[in-house]
Structure formats: structure tokens, C-alpha cells
N, C-alpha and C. Protein backbone atom coordinates (compact mmCIF):
# COMPACT_ATOMS: atom_id res chain seq x y z
N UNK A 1 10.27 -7.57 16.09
CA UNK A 1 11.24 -7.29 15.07
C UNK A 1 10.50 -7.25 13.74
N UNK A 2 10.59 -6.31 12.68
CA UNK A 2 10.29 -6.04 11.22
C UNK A 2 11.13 -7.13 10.49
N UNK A 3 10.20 -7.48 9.76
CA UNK A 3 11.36 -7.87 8.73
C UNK A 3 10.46 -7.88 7.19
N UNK A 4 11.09 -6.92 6.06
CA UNK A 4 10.50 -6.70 5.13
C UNK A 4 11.39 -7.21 3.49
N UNK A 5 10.68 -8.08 2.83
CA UNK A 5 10.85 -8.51 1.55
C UNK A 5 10.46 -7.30 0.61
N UNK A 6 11.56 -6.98 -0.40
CA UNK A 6 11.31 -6.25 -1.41
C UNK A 6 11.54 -6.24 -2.93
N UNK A 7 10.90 -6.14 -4.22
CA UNK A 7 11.04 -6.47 -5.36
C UNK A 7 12.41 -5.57 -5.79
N UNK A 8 13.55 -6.52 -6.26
CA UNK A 8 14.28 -6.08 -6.84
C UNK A 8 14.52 -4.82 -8.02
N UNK A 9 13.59 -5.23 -8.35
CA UNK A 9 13.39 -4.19 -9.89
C UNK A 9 12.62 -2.83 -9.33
N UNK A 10 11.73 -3.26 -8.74
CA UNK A 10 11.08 -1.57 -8.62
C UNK A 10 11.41 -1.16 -6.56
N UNK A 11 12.16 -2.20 -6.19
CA UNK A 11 12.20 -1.27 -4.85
C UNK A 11 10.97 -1.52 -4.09
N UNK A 12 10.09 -1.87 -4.37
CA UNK A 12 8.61 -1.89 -3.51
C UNK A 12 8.52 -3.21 -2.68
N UNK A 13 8.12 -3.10 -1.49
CA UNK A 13 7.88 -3.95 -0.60
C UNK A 13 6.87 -5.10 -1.15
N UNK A 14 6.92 -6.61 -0.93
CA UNK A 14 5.90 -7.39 -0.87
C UNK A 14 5.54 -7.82 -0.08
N UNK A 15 6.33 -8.27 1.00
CA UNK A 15 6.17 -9.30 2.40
C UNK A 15 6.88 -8.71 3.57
N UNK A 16 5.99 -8.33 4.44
CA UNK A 16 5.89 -7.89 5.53
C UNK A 16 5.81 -8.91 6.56
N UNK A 17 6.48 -9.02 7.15
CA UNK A 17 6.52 -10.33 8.99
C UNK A 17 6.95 -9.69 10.29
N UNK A 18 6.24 -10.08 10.89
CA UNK A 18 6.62 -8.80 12.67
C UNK A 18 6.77 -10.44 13.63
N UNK A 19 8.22 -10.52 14.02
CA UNK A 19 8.26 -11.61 15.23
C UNK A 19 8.61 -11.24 16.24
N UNK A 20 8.94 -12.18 17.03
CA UNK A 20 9.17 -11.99 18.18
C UNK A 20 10.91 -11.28 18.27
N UNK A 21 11.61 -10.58 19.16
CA UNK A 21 12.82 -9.93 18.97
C UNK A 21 13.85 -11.29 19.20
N UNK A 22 13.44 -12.76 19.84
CA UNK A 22 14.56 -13.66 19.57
C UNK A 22 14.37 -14.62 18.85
N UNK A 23 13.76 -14.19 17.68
CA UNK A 23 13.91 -14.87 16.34
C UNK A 23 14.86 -14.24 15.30
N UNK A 24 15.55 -15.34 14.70
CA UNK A 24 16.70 -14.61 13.78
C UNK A 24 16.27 -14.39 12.65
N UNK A 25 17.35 -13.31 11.99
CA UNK A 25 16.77 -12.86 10.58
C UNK A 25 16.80 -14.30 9.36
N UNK A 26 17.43 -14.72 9.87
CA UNK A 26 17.81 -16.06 8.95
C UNK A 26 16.38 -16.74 8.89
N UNK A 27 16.01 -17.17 10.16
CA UNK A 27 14.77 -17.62 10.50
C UNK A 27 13.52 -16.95 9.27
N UNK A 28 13.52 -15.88 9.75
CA UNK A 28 12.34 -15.06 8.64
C UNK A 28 12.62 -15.05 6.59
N UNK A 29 14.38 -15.46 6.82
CA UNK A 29 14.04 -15.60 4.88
C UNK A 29 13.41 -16.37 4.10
N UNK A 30 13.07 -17.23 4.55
CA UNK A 30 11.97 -18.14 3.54
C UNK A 30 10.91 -17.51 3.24
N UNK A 31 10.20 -16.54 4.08
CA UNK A 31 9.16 -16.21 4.23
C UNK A 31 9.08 -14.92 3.43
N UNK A 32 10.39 -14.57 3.07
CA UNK A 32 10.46 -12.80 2.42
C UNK A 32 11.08 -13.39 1.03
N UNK A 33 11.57 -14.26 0.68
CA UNK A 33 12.40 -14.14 -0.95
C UNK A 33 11.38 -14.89 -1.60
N UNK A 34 11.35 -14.61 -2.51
CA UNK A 34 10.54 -14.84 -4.00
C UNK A 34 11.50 -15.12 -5.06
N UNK A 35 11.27 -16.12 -5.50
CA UNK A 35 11.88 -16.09 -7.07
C UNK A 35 13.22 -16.65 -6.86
N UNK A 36 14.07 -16.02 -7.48
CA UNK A 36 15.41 -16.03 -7.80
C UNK A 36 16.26 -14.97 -6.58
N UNK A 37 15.89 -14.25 -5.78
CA UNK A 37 15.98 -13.88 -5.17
C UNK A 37 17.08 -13.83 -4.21
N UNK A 38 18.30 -13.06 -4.08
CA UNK A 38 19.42 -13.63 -3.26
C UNK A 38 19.92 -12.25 -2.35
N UNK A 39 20.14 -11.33 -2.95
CA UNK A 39 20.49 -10.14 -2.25
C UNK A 39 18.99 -9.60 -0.99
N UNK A 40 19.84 -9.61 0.26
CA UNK A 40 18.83 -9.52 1.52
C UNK A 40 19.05 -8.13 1.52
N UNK A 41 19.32 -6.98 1.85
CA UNK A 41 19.12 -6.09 2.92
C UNK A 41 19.65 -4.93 1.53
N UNK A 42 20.38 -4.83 1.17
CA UNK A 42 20.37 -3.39 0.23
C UNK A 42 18.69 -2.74 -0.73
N UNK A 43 18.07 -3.88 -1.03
CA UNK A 43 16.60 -3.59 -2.11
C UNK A 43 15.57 -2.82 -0.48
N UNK A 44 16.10 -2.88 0.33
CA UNK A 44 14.52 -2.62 1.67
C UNK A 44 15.03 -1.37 2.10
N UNK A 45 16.46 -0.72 2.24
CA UNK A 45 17.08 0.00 2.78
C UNK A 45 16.38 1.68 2.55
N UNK A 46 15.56 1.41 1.40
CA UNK A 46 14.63 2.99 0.84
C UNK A 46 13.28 2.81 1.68
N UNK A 47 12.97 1.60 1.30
CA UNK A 47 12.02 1.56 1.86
C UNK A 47 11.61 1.96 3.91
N UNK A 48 13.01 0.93 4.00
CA UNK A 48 13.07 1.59 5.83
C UNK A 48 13.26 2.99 6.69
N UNK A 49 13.76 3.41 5.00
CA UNK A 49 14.13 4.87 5.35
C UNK A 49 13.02 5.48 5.39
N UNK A 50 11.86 5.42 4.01
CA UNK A 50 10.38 6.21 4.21
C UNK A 50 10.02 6.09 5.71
N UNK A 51 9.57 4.44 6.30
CA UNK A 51 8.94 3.97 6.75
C UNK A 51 9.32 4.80 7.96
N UNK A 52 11.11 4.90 8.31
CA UNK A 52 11.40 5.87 9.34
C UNK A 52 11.37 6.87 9.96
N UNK A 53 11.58 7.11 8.23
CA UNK A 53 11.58 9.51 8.61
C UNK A 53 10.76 9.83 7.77
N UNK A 54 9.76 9.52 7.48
CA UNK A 54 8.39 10.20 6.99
C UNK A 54 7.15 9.64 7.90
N UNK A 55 6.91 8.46 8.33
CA UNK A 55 5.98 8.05 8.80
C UNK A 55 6.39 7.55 10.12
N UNK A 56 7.60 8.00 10.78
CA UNK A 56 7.81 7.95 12.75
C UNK A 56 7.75 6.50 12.85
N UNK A 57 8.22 5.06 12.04
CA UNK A 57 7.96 4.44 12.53
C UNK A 57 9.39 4.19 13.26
N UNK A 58 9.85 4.40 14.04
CA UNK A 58 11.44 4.56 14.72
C UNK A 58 11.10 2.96 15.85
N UNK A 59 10.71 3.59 16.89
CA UNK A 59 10.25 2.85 17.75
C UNK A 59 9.27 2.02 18.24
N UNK A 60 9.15 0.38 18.73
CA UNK A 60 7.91 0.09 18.75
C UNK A 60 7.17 -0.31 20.13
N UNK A 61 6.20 0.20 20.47
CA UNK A 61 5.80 -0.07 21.67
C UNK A 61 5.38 -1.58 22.01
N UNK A 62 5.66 -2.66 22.51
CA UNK A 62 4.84 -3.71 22.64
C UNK A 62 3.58 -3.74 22.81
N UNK A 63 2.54 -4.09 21.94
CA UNK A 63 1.34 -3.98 21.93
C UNK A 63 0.79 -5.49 21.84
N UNK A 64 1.51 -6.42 21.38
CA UNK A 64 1.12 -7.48 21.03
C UNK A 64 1.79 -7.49 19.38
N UNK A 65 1.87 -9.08 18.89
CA UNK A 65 2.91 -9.08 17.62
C UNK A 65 1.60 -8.42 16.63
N UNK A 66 0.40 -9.07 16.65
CA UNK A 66 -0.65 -8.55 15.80
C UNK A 66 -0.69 -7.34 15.66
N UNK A 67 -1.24 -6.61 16.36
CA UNK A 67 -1.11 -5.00 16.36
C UNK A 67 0.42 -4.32 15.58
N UNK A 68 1.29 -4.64 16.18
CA UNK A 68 2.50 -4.55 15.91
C UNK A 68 2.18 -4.59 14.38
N UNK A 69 2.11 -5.81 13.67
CA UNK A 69 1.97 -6.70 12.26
C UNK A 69 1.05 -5.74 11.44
N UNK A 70 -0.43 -5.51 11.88
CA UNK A 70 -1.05 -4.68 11.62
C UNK A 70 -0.20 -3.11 11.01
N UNK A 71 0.30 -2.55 12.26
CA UNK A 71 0.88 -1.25 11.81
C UNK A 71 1.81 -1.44 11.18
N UNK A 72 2.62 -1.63 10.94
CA UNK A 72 3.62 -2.33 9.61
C UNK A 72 2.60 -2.85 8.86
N UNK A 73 2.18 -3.04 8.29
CA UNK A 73 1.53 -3.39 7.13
C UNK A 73 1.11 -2.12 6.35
N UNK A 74 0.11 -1.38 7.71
CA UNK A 74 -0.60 -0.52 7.01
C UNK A 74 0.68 0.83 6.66
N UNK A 75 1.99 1.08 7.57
CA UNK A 75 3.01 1.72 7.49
C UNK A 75 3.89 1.42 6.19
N UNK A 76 3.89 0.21 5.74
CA UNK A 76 4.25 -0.78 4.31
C UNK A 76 3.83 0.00 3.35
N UNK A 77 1.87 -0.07 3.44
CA UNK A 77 0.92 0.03 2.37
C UNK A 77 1.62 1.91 2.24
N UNK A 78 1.42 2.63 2.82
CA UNK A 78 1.59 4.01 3.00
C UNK A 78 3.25 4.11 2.01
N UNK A 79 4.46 3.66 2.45
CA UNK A 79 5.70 3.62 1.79
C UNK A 79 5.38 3.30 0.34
N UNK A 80 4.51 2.56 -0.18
CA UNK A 80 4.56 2.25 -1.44
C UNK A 80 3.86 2.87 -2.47
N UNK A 81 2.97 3.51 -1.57
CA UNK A 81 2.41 5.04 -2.41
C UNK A 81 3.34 6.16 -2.30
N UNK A 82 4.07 6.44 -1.10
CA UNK A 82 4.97 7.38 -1.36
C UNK A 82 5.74 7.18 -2.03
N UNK A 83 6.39 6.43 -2.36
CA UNK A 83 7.52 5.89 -3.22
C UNK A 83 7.04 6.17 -5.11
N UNK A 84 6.08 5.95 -4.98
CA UNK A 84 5.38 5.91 -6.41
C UNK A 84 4.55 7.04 -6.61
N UNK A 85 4.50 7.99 -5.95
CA UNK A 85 3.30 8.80 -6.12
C UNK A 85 3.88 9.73 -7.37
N UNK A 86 4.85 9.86 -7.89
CA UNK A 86 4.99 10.68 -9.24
C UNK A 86 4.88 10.29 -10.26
N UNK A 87 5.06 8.59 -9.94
CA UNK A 87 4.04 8.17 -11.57
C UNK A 87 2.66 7.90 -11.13
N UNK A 88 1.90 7.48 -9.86
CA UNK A 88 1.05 7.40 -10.19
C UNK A 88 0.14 9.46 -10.22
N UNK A 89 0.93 10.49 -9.98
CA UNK A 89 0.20 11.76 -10.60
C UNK A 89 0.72 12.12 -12.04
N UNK A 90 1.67 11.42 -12.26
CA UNK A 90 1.94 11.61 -13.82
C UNK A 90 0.81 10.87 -14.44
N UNK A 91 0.32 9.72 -14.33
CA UNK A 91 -0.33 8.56 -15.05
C UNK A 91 -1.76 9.30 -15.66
């Protein structure tokens, strides 16, 4: 299971966690909120969408949680350049 922390203000992912599928989401919030932090699931909802329908991440094969963790990360790192890439070619 994904479970992704994201900055309120700009939408961008910080904390990425891949568990096991019978661990609860409850379980994983300590590990994703920062700060002041209270609203769960509307700030990630852009982000899941890139992660979905631009970069195929739909389905996941069991590979092991690492691997798994790994590609989400690097699928993360990828969303947050797409997301930003018109200021960073404006800049």
C-alpha cells in the first residue's frame, strides 16, 4: 500500500511510505504529517493523479516492500518535477 504526505501550500509530496496491504492508513499518519498539519487526503489527490496517468503507476506487482518503496520514491521524485516544470522553465 502507498501512502503519500504532501505540503499544503505548494501541493508537492514530502513523505513517501510503502507497507504492507494490512496496515491501516491511520497506522501510517504519524509518519506523513508535519507541522500543523490536519487535512489527510484532498493536498495528495494531484499528486496521485500524475503518479497514475502520466507515469502507469496503476498497479503494483509484489516485488518485495523495498523495491516497491524504491519505485514510489523514484515515481514521487518524477511527479514533483512534473508538477513544477513551468516554473522551473520559466526560472
Amino acid at each position: 500500500m502507498q501512502h503519500v504526505g504532501g505540503d499544503t501550500r505548494t501541493k508537492l509530496v514530502h513523505t513517501v511510505l510503502a507497507t504492507a496491504a494490512n496496515v491501516a492508513d491511520r497506522e501510517a499518519l504519524p509518519y506523513l504529517l508535519h507541522g500543523k498539519e490536519t487535512r489527510v487526503r484532498a493536498k495528495v489527490e494531484h499528486v496521485f493523479g500524475v503518479i497514475k496517468n502520466i507515469f502507469g503507476f496503476r498497479k503494483t506487482r509484489y516485488r518485495g516492500l523495498a523495491k516497491n518503496l524504491h519505485q514510489l520514491e523514484v515515481t514521487a521524485a518524477l511527479a514533483k518535477l512534473h508538477i513544477v516544470r513551468r516554473r522551473l522553465l520559466n526560472a
